[in-house]
C-alpha atoms as a PDB file:
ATOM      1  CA  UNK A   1      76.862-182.146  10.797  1.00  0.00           C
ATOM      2  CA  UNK A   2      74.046-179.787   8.951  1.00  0.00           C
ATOM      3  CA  UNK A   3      71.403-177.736  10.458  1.00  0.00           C
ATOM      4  CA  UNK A   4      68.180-178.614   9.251  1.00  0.00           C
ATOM      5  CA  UNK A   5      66.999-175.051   6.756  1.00  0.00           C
ATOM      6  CA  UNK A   6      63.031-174.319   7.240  1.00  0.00           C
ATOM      7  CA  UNK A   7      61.119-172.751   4.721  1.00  0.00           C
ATOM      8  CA  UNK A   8      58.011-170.591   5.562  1.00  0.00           C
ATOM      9  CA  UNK A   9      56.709-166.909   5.088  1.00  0.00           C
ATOM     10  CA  UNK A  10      56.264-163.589   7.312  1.00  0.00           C
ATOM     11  CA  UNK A  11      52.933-162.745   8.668  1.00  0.00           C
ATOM     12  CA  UNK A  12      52.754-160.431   5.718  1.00  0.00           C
ATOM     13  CA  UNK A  13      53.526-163.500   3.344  1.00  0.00           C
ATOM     14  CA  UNK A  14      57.079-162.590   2.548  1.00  0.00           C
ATOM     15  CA  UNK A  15      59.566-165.686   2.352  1.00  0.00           C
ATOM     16  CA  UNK A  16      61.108-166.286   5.479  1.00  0.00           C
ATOM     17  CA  UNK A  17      64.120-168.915   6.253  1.00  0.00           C
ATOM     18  CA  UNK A  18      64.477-170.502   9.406  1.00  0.00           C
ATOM     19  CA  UNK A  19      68.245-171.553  10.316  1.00  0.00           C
ATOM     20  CA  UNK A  20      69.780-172.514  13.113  1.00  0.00           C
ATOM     21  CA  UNK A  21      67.104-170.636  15.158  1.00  0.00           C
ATOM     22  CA  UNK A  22      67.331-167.695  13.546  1.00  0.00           C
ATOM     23  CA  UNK A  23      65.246-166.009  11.239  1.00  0.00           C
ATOM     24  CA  UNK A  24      66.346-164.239   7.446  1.00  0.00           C
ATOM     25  CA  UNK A  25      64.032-162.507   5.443  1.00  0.00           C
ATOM     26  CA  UNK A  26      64.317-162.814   1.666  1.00  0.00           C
ATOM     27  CA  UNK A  27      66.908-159.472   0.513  1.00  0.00           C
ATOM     28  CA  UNK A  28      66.670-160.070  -3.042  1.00  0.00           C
ATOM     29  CA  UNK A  29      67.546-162.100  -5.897  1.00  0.00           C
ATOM     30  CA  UNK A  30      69.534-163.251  -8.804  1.00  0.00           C
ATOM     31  CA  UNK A  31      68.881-165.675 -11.505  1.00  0.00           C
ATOM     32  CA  UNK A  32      71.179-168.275  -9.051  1.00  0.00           C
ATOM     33  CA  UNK A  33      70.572-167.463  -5.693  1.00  0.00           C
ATOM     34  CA  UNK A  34      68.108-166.187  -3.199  1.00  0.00           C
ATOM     35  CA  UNK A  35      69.698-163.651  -0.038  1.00  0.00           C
ATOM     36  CA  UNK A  36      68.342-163.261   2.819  1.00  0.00           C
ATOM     37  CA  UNK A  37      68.798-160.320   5.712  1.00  0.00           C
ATOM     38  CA  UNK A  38      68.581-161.374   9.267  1.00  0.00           C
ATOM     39  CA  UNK A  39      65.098-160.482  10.198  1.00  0.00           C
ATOM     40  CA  UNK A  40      66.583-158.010  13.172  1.00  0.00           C
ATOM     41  CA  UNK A  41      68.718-156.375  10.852  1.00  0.00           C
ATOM     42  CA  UNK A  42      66.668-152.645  11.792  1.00  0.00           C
ATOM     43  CA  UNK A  43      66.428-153.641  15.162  1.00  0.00           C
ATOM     44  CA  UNK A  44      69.439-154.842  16.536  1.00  0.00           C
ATOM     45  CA  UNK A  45      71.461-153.611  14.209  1.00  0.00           C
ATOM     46  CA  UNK A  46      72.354-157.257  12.631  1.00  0.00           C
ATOM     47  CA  UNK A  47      74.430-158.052   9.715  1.00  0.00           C
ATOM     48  CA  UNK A  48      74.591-161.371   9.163  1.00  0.00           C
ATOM     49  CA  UNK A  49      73.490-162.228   5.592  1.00  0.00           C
ATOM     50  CA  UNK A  50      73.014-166.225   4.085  1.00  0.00           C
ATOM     51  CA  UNK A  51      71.836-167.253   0.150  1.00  0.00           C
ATOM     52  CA  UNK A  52      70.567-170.340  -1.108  1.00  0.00           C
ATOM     53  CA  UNK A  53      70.675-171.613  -4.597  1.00  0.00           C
ATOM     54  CA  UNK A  54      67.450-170.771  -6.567  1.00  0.00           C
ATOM     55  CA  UNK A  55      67.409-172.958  -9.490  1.00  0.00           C
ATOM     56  CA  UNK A  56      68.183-175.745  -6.721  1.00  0.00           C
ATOM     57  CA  UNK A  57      65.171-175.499  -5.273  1.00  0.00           C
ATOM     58  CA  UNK A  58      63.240-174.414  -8.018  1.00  0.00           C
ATOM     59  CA  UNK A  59      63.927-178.206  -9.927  1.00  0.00           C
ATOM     60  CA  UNK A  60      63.240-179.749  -6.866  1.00  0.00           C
ATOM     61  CA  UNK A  61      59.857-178.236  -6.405  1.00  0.00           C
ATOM     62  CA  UNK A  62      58.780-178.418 -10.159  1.00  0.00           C
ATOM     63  CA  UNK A  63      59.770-182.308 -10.626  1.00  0.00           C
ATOM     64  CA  UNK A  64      58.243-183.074  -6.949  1.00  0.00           C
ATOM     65  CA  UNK A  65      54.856-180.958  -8.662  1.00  0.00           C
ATOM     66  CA  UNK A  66      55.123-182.615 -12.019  1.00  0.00           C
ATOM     67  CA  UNK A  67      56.252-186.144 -11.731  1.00  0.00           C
ATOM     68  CA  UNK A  68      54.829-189.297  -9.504  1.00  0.00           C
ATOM     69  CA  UNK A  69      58.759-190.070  -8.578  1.00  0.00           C
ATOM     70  CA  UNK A  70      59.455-190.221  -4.808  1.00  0.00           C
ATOM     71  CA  UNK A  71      60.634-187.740  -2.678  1.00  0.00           C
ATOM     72  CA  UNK A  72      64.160-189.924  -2.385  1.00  0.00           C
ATOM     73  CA  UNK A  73      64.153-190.100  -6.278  1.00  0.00           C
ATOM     74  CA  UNK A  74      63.598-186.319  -7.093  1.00  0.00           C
ATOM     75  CA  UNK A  75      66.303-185.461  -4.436  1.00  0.00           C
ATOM     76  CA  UNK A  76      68.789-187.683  -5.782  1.00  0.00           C
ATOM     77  CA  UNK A  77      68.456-186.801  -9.377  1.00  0.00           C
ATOM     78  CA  UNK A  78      68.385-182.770  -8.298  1.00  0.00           C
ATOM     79  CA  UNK A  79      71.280-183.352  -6.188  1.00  0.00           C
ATOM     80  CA  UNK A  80      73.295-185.042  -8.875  1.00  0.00           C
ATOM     81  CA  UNK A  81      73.238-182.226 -11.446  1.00  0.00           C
ATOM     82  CA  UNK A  82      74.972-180.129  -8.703  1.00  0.00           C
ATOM     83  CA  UNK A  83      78.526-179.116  -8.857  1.00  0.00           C
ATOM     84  CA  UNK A  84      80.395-180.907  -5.980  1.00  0.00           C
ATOM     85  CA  UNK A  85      81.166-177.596  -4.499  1.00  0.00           C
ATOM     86  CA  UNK A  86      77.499-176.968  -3.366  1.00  0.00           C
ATOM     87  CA  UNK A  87      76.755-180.803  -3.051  1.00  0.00           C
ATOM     88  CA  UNK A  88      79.370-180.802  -0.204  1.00  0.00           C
ATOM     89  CA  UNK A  89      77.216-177.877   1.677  1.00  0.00           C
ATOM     90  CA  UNK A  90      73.769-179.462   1.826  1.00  0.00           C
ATOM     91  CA  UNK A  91      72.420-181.199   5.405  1.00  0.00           C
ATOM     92  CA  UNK A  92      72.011-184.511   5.228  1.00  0.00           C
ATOM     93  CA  UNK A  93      68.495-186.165   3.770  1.00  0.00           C
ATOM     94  CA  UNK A  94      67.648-187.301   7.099  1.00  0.00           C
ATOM     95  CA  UNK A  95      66.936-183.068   7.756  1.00  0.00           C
ATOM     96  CA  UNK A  96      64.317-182.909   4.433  1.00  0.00           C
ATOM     97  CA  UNK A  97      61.013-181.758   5.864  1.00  0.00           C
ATOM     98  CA  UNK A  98      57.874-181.714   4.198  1.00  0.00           C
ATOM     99  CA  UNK A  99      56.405-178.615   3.842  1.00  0.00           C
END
């Protein structure tokens, strides 16, 4: 079973991805993917690293923006264009939030 993935941004408005309760600051980014640092990688000396698929998202967000599809419909068709691969890896539509 997934974890749900949140979305959001830093008090000083940089992205910030919630998962499994903790928190990953965007590192940097590639024309594919987004990587983030574990937000106490200074403090606590933390290496754990995750990425998420840019263009992914990116489709999701322009077609829910420029179309009058439902949220089901734009998340099937975006999912469908995905290799298998990554299709395997995402949670389950019952964890889509709205944002």
């Amino acid at each position: 079973m997934s974890t749900p993935v949140e979305f959001t941004t830093t008090t000083k408005g940089r992205p910030l991805t919630i998962l499994d309760g903790y928190l990953y600051t965007q590192d940097c980014r590639t024309d594919t993917k987004t990587y983030w640092r574990c937000k106490n990688h200074k403090t606590y000396n933390c290496h754990y690293r995750i990425h998420t698929l840019r263009k992914f998202r990116e489709d999701v967000t322009d077609r829910a923006k420029y179309t009058h599809e439902t949220t089901d419909t734009v998340l099937s068709q975006c999912i469908s264009k995905l290799p298998d691969s990554a299709r395997i890896r995402l949670p389950p539509l019952d964890y889509v939030k709205r944002t």
